[in-house]
N, C-alpha and C. Protein backbone atom coordinates (compact mmCIF):
# COMPACT_ATOMS: atom_id res chain seq x y z
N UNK A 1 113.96 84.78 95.89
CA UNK A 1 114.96 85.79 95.53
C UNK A 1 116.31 85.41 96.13
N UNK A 2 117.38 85.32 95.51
CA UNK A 2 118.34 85.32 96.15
C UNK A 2 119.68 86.15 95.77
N UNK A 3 120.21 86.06 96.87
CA UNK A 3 121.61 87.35 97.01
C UNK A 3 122.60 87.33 97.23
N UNK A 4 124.04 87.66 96.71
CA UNK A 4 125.27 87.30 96.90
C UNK A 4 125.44 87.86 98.49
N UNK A 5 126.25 87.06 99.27
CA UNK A 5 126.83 87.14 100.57
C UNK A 5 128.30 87.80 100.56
N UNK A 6 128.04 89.72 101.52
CA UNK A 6 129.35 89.63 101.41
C UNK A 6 130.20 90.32 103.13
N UNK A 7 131.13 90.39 103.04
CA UNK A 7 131.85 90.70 104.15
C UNK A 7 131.90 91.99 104.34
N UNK A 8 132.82 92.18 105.63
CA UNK A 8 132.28 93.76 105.94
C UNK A 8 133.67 94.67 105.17
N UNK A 9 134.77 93.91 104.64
CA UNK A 9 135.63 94.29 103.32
C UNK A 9 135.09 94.51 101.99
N UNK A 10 133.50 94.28 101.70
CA UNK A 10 132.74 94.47 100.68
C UNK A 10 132.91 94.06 99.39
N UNK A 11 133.86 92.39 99.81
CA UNK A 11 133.91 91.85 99.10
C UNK A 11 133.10 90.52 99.10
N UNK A 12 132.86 89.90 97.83
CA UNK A 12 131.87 88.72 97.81
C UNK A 12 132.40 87.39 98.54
N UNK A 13 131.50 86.72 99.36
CA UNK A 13 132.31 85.80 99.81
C UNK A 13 131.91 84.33 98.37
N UNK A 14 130.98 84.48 97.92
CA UNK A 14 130.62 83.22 96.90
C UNK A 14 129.36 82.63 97.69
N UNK A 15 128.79 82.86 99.04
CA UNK A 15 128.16 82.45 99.06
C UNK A 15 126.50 82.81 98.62
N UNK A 16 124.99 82.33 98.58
CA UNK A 16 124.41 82.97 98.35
C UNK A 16 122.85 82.58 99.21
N UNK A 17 122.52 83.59 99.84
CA UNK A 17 121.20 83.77 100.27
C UNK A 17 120.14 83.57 99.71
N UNK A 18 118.51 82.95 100.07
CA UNK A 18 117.77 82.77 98.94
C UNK A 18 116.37 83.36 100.26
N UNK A 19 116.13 84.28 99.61
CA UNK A 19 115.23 85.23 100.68
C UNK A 19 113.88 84.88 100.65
N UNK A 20 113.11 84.30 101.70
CA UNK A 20 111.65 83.45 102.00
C UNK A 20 111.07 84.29 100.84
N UNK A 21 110.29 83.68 100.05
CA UNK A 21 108.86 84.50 99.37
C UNK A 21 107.87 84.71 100.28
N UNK A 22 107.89 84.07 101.35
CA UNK A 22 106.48 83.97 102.53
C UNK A 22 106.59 85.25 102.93
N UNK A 23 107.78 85.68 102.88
CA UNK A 23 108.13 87.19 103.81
C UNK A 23 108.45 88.31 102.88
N UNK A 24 109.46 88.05 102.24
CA UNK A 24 110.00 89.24 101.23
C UNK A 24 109.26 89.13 100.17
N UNK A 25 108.42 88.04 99.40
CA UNK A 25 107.67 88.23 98.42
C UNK A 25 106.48 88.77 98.34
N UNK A 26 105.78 89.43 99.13
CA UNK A 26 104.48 89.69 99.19
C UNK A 26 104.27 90.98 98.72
N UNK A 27 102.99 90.92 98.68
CA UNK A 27 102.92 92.63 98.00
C UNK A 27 102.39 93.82 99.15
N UNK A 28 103.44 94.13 99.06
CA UNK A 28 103.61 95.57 100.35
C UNK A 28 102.57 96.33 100.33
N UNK A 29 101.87 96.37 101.65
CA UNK A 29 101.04 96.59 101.89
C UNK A 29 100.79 98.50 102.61
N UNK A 30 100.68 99.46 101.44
CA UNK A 30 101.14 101.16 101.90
C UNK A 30 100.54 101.37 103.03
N UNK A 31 99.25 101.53 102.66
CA UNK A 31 98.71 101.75 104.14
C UNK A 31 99.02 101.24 105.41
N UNK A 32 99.08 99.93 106.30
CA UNK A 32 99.12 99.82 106.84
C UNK A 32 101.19 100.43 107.20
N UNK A 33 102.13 100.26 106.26
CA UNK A 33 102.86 101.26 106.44
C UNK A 33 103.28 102.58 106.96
N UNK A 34 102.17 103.43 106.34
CA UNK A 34 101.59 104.43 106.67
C UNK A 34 101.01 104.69 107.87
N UNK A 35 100.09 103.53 108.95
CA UNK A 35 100.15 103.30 109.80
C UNK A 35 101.06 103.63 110.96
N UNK A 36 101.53 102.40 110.75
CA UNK A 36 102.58 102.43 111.38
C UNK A 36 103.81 103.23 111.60
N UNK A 37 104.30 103.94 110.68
CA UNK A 37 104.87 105.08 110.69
C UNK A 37 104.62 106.17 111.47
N UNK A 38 103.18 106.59 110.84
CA UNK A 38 102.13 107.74 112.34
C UNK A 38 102.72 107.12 113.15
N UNK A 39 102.12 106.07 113.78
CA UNK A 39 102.47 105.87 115.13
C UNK A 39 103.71 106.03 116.09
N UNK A 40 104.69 105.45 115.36
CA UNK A 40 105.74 105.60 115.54
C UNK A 40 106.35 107.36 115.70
N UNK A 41 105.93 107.87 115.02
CA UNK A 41 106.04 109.21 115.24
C UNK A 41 105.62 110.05 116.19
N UNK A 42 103.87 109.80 116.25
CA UNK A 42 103.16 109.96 117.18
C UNK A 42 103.77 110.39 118.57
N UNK A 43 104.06 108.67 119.07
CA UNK A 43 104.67 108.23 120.29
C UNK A 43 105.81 108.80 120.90
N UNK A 44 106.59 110.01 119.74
CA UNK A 44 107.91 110.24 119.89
C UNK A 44 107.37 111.82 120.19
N UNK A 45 106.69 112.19 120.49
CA UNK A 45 105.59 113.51 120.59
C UNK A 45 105.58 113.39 122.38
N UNK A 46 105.75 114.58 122.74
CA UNK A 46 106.31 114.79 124.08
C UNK A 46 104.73 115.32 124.11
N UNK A 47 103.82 116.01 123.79
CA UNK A 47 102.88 116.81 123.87
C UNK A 47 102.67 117.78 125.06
N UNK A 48 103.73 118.19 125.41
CA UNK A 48 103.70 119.47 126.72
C UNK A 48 103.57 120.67 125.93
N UNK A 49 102.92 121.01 124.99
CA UNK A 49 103.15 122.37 124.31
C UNK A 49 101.96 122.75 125.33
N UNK A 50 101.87 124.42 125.11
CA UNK A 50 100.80 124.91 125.91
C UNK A 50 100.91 126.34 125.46
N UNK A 51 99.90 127.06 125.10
CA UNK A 51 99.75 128.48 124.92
C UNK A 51 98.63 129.25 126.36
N UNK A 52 99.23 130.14 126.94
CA UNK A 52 98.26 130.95 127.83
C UNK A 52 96.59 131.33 127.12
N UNK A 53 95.58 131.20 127.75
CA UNK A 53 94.64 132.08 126.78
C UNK A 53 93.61 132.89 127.84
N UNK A 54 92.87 133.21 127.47
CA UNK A 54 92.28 134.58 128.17
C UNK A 54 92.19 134.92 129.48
N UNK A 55 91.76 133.10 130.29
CA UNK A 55 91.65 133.31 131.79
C UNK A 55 92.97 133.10 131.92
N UNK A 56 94.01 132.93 131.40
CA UNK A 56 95.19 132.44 132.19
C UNK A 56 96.40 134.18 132.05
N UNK A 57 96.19 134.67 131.61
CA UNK A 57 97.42 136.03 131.20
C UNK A 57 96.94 136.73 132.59
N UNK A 58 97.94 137.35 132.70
CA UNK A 58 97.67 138.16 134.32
C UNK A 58 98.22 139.88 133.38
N UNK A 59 96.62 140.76 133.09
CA UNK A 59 96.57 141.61 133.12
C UNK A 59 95.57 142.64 133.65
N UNK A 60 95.40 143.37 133.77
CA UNK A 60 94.55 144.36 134.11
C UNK A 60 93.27 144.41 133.79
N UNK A 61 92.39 144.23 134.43
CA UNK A 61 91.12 143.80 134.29
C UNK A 61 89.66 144.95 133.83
N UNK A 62 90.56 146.13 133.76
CA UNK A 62 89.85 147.08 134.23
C UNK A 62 89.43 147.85 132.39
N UNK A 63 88.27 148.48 132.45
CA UNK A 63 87.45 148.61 131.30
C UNK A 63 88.40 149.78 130.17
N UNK A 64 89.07 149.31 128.93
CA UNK A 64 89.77 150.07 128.28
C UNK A 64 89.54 151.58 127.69
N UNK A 65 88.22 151.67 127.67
CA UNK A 65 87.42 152.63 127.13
C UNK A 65 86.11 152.85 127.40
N UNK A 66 85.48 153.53 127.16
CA UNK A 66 83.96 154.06 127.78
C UNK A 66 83.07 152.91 126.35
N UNK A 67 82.06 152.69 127.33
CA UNK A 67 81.30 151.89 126.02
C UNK A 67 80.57 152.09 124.53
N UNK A 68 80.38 153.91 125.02
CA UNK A 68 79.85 153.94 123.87
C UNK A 68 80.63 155.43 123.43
N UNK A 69 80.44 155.83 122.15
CA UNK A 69 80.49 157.27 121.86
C UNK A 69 82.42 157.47 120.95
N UNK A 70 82.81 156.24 121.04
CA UNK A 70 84.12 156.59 120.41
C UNK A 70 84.39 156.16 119.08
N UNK A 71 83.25 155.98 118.57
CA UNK A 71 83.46 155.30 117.16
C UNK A 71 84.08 154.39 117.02
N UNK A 72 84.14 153.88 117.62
CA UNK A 72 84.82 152.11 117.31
C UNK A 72 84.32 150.67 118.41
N UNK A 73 85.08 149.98 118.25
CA UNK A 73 84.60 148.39 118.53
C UNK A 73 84.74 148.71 120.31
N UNK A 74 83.50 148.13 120.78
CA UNK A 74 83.82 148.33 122.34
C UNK A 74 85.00 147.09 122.52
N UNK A 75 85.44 147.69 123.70
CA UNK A 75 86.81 147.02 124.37
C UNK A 75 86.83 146.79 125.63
N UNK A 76 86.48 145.80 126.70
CA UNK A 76 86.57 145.49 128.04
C UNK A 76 87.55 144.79 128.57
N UNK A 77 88.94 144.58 128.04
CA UNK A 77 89.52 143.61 128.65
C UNK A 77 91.22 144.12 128.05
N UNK A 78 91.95 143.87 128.69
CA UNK A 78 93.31 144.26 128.19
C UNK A 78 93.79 142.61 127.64
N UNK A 79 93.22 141.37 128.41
CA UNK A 79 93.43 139.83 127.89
C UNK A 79 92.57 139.69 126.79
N UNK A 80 92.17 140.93 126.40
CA UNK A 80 91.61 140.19 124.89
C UNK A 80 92.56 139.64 123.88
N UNK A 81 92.13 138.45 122.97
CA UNK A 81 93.30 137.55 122.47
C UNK A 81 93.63 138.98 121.10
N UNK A 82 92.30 140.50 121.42
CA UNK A 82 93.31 141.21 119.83
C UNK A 82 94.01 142.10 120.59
N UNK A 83 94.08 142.19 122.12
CA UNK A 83 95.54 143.30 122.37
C UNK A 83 96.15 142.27 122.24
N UNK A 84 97.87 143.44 122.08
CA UNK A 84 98.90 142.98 122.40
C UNK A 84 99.17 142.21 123.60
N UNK A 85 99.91 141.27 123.54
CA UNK A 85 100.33 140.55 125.03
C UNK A 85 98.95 139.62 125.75
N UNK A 86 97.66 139.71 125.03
CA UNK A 86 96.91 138.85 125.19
C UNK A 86 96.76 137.79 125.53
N UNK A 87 95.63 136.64 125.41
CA UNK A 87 95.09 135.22 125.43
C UNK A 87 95.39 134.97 124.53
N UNK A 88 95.89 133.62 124.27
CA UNK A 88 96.00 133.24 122.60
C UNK A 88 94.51 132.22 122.57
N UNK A 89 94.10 132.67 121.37
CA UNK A 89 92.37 131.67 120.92
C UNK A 89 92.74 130.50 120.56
N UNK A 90 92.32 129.47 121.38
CA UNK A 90 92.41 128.29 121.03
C UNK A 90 93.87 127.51 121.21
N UNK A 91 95.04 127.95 121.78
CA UNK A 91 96.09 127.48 121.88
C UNK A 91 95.90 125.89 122.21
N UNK A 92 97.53 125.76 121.68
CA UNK A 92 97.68 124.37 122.09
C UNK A 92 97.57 124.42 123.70
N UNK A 93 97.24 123.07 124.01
CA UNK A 93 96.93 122.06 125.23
C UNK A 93 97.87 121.00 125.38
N UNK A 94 98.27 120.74 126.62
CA UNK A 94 98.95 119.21 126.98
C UNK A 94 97.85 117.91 126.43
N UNK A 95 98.45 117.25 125.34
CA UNK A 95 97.75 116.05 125.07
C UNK A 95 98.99 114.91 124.89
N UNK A 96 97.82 114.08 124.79
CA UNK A 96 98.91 112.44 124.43
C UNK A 96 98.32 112.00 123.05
N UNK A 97 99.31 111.54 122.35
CA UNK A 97 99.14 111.51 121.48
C UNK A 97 98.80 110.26 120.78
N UNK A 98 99.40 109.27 121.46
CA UNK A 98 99.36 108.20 121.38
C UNK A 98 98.55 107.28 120.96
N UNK A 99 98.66 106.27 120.30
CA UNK A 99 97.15 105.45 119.37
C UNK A 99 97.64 104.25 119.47
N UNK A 100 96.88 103.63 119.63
CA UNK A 100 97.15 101.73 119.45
C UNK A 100 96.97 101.17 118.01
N UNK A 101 97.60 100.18 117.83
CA UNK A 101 97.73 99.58 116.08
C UNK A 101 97.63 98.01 116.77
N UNK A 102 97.27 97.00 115.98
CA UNK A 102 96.90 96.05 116.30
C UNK A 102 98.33 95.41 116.69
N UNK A 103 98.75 94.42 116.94
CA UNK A 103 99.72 93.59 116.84
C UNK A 103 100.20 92.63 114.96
N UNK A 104 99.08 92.69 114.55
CA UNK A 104 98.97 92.05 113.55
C UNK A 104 99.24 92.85 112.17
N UNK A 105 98.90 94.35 112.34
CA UNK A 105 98.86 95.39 111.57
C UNK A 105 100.37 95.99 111.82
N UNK A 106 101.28 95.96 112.66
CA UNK A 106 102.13 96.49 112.96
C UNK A 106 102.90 95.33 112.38
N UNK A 107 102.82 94.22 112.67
CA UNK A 107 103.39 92.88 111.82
C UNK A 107 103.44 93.05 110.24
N UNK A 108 102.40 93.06 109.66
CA UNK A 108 102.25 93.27 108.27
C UNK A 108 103.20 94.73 107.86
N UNK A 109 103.17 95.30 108.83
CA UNK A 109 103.76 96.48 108.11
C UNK A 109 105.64 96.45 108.05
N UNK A 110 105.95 95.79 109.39
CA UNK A 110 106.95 95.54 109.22
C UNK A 110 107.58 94.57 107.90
N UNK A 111 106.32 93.63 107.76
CA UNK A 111 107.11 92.72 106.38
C UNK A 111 106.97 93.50 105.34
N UNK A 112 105.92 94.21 105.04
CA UNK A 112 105.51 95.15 103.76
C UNK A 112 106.97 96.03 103.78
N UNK A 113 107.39 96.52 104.34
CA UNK A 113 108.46 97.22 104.32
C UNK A 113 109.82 96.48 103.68
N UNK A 114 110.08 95.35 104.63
CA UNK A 114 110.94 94.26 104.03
C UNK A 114 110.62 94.22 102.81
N UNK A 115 109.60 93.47 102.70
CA UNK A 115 108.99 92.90 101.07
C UNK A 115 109.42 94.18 100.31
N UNK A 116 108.59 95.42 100.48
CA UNK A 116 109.65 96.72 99.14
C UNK A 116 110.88 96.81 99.19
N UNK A 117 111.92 96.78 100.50
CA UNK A 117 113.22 97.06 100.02
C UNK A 117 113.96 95.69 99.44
N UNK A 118 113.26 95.02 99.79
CA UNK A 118 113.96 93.31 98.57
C UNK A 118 113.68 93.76 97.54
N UNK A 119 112.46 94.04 96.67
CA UNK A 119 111.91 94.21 95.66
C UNK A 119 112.38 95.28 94.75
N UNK A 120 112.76 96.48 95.69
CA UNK A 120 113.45 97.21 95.14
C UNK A 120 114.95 97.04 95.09
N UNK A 121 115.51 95.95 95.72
CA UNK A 121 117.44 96.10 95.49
C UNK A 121 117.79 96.54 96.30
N UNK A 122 117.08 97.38 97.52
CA UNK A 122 118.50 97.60 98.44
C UNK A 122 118.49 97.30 99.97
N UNK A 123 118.10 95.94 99.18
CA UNK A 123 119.24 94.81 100.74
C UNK A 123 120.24 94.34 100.37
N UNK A 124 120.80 94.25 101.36
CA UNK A 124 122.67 93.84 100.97
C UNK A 124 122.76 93.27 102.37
N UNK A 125 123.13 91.34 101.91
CA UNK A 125 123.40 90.11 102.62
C UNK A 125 124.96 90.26 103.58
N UNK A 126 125.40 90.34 104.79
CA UNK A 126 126.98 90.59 105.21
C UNK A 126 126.59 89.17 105.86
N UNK A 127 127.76 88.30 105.58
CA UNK A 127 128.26 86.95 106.12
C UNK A 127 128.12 87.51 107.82
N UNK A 128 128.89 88.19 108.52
CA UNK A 128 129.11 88.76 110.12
C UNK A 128 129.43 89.58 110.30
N UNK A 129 129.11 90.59 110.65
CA UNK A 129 129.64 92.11 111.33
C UNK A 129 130.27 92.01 112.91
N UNK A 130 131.35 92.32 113.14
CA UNK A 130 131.58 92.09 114.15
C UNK A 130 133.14 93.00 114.36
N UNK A 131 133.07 93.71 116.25
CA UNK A 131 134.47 94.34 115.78
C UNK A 131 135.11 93.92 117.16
N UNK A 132 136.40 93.96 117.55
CA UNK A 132 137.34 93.84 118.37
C UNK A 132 136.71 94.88 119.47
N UNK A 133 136.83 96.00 119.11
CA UNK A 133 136.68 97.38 120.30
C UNK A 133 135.71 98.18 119.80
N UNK A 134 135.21 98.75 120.11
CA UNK A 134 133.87 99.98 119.63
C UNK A 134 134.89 101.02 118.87
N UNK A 135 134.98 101.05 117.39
CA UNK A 135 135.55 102.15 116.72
C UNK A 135 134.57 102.45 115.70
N UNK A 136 134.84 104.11 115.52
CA UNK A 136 134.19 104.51 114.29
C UNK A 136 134.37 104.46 112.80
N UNK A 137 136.18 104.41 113.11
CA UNK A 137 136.33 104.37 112.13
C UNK A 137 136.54 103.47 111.05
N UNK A 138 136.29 101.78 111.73
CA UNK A 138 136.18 100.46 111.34
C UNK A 138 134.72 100.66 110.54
N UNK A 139 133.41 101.45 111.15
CA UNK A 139 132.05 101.22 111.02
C UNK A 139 132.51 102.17 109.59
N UNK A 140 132.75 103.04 109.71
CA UNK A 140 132.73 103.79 108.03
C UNK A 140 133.70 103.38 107.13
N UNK A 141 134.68 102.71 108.14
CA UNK A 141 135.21 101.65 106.36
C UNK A 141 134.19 100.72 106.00
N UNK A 142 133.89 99.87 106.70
CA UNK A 142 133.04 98.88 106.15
C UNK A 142 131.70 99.55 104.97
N UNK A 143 131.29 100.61 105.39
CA UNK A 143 130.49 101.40 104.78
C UNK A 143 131.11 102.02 103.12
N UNK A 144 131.86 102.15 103.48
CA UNK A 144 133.02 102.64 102.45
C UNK A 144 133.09 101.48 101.23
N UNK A 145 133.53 100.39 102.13
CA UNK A 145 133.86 99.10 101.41
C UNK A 145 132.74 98.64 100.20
N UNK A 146 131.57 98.99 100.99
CA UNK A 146 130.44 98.38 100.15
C UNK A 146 129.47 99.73 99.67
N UNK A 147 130.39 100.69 99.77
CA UNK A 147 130.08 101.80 98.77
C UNK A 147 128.75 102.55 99.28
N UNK A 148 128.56 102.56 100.71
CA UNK A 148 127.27 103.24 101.25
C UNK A 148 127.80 104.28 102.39
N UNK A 149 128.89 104.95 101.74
CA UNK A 149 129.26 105.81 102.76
C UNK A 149 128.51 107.33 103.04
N UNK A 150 128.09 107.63 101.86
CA UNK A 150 127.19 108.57 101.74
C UNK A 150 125.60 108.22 101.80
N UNK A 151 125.62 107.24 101.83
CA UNK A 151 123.88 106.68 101.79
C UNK A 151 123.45 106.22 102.88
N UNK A 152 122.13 106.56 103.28
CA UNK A 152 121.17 106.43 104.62
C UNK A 152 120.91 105.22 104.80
N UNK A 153 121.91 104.28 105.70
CA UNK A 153 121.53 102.63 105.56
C UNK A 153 121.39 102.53 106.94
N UNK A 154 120.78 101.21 107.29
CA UNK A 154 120.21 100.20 108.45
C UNK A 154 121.24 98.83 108.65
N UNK A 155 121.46 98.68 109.77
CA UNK A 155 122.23 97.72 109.92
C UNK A 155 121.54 96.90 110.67
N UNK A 156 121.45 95.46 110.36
CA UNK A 156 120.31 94.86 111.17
C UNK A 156 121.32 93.49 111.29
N UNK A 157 121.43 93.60 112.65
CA UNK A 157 122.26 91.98 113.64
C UNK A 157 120.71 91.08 114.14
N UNK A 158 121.26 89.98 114.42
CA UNK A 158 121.04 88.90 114.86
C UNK A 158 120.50 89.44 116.26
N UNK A 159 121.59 89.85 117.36
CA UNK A 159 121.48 90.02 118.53
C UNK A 159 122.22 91.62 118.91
N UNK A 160 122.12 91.85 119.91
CA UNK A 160 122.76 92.93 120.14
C UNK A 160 124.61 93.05 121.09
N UNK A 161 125.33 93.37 119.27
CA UNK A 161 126.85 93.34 119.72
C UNK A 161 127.11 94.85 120.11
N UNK A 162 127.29 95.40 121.08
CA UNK A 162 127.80 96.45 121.81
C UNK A 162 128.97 97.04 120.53
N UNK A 163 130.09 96.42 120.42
CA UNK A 163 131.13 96.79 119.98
C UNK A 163 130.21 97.48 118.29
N UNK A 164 129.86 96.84 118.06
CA UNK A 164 129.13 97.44 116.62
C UNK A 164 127.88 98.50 117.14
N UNK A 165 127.14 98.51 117.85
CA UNK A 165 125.90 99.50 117.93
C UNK A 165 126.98 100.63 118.51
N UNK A 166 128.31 100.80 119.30
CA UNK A 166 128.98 101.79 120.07
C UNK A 166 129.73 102.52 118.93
N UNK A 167 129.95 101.04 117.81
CA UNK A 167 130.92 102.22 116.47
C UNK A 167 130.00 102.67 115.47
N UNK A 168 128.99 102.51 115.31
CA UNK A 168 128.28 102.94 114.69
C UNK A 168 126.94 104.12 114.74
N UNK A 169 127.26 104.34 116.42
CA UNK A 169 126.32 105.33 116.80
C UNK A 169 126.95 106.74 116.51
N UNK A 170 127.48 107.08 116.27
CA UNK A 170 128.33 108.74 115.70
C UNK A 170 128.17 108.92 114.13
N UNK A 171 128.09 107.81 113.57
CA UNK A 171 127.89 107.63 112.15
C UNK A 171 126.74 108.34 111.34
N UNK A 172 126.84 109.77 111.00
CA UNK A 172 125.83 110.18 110.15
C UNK A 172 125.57 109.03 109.06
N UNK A 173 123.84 109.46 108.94
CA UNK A 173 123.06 108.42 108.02
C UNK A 173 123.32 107.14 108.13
N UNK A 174 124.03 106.72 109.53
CA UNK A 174 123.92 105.02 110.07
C UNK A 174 122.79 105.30 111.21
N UNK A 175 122.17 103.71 111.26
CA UNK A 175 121.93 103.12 112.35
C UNK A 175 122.09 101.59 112.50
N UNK A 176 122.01 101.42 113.71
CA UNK A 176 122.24 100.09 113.69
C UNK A 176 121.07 99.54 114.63
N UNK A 177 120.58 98.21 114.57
CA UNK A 177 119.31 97.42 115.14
C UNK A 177 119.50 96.34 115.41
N UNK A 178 118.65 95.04 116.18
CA UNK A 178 118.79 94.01 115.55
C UNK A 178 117.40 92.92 115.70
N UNK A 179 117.65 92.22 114.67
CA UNK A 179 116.46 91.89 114.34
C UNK A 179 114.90 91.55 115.07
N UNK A 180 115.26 91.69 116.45
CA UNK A 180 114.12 91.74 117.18
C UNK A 180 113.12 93.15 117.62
N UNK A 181 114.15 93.92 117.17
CA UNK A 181 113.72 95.25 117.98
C UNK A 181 113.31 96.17 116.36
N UNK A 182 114.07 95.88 115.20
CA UNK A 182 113.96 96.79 114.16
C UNK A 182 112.32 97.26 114.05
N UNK A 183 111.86 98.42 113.95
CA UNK A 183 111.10 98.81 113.28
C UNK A 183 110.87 99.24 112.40
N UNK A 184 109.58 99.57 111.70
CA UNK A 184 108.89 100.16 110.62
C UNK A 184 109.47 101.52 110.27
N UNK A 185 109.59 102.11 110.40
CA UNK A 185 110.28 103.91 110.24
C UNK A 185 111.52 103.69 109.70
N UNK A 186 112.54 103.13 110.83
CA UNK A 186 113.83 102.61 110.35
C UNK A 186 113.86 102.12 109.29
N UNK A 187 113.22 101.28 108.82
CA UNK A 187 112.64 99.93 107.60
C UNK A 187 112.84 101.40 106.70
N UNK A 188 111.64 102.51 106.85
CA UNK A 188 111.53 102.97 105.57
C UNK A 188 112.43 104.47 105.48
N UNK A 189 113.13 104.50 106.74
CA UNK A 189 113.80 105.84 106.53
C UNK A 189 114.94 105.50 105.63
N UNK A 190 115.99 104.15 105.98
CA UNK A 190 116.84 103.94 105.09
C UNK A 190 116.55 103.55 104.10
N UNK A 191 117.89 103.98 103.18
CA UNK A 191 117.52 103.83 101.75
C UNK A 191 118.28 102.80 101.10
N UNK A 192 119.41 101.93 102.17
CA UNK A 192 119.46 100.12 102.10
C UNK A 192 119.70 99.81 103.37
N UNK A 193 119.52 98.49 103.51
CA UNK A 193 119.45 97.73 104.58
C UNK A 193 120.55 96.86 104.58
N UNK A 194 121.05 96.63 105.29
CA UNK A 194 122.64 95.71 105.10
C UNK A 194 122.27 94.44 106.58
N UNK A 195 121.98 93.50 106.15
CA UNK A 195 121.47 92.59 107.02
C UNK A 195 122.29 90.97 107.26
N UNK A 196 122.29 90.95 108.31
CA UNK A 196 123.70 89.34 108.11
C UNK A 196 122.29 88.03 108.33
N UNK A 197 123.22 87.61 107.84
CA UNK A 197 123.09 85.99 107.14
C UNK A 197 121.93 85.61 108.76
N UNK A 198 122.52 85.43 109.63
CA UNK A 198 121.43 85.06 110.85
C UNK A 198 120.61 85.74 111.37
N UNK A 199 120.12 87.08 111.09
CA UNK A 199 119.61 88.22 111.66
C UNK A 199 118.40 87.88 110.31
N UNK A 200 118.67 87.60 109.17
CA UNK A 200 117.99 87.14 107.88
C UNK A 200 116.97 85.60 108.82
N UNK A 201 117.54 84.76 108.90
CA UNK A 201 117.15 83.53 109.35
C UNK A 201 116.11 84.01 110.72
N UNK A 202 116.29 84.85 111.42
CA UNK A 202 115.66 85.34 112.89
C UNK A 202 114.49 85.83 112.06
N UNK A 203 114.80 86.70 111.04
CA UNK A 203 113.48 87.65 110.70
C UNK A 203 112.12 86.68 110.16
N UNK A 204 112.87 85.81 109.03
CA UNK A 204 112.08 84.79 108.24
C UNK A 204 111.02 84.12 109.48
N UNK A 205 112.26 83.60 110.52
CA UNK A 205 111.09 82.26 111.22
C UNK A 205 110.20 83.55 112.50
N UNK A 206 110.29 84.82 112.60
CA UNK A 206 109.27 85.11 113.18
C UNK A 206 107.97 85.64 112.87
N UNK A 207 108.41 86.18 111.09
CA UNK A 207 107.05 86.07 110.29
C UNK A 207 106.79 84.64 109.68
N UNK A 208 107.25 83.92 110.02
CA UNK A 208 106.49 82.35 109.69
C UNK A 208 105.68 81.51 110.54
N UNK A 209 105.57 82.42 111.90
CA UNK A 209 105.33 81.65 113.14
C UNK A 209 103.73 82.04 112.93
């Protein structure tokens, strides 16, 4: 597959990218996607929720009503979970949530992801991203330029340039990554990927290894 190369003026430079089939050609693999996604989510799960339940409410212990003779449901407890201000049945608990995915499965999913947004059109090749000072408002021209100012895109570097991850962090529906660290979620939350020319070359030779 290959792709016109363009600048962060969102204009074409003439040059053109020709994207591994080893990596972007394969057939994307949902599930393990799907995978990986849970997980990723998972992990982002604080799990301190907690509801009080019967032994834990500090009320009055003492017998609500006589046991028999009142026509209705006997009642011994003011922490019953059906008064008011009760135990809650079954409440949440402090858990972890957390699950392991193979190394290899988390791999595949990352290319499966690649492999659909090639397949579908929205990667877009930038020659170098790069800025003088951390501004915002350089990061949404460039966005502008190449017509994704309103659209949920991924910016994926080579290495990590400060001046670009600092102008681009205020940026509704931006993020920015770079190619060692990008994950799966990111992969599929945006809806294009705007990736430079060496951050392309990094991705290829570590699913080729």
């Amino acid at each position: 597959m290959e792709l016109s190369v363009y600048n962060i003026a969102g204009k074409d430079t003439g040059k053109k990218v020709t994207l591994s089939d080893e990596v972007f050609g394969i057939v994307p693999n949902e599930h393990v996607v799907y995978l990986d996604v849970k997980q990723y989510l998972a992990n982002q799960r604080q799990g301190t929720h907690k509801a009080k339940e019967r032994a834990e409410v500090s009320r009055s212990t003492r017998k609500i009503k006589k046991q028999k003779g009142t026509g209705g449901a006997r009642a011994g407890s003011m922490k019953s979970p059906l008064m008011k201000g009760g135990g809650r049945i079954f409440g949440p608990r402090p858990r972890d949530y957390h699950f392991k995915l193979n190394k290899k499965v988390k791999s595949l999913a990352r290319q499966s992801a690649l492999a659909a947004k090639a397949q579908s059109g929205d990667i877009a090749i930038l020659d170098t991203v790069s800025f003088d000072t951390p501004k915002t408002k350089a990061y949404l021209a460039m966005l502008k330029a190449l017509s994704l100012d309103n659209t949920k895109s991924l910016l994926i570097t080579n290495d990590v340039d400060k001046n670009v991850v600092l102008s681009g962090r205020n940026v509704p529906k931006a993020k920015v990554s770079n190619a060692a660290d990008v994950n799966t979620y990111d992969l599929v939350n945006a809806s294009k990927l705007l990736i430079t020319v060496d951050a392309i070359q990094k991705i290829e030779s570590t699913f080729s290894k």
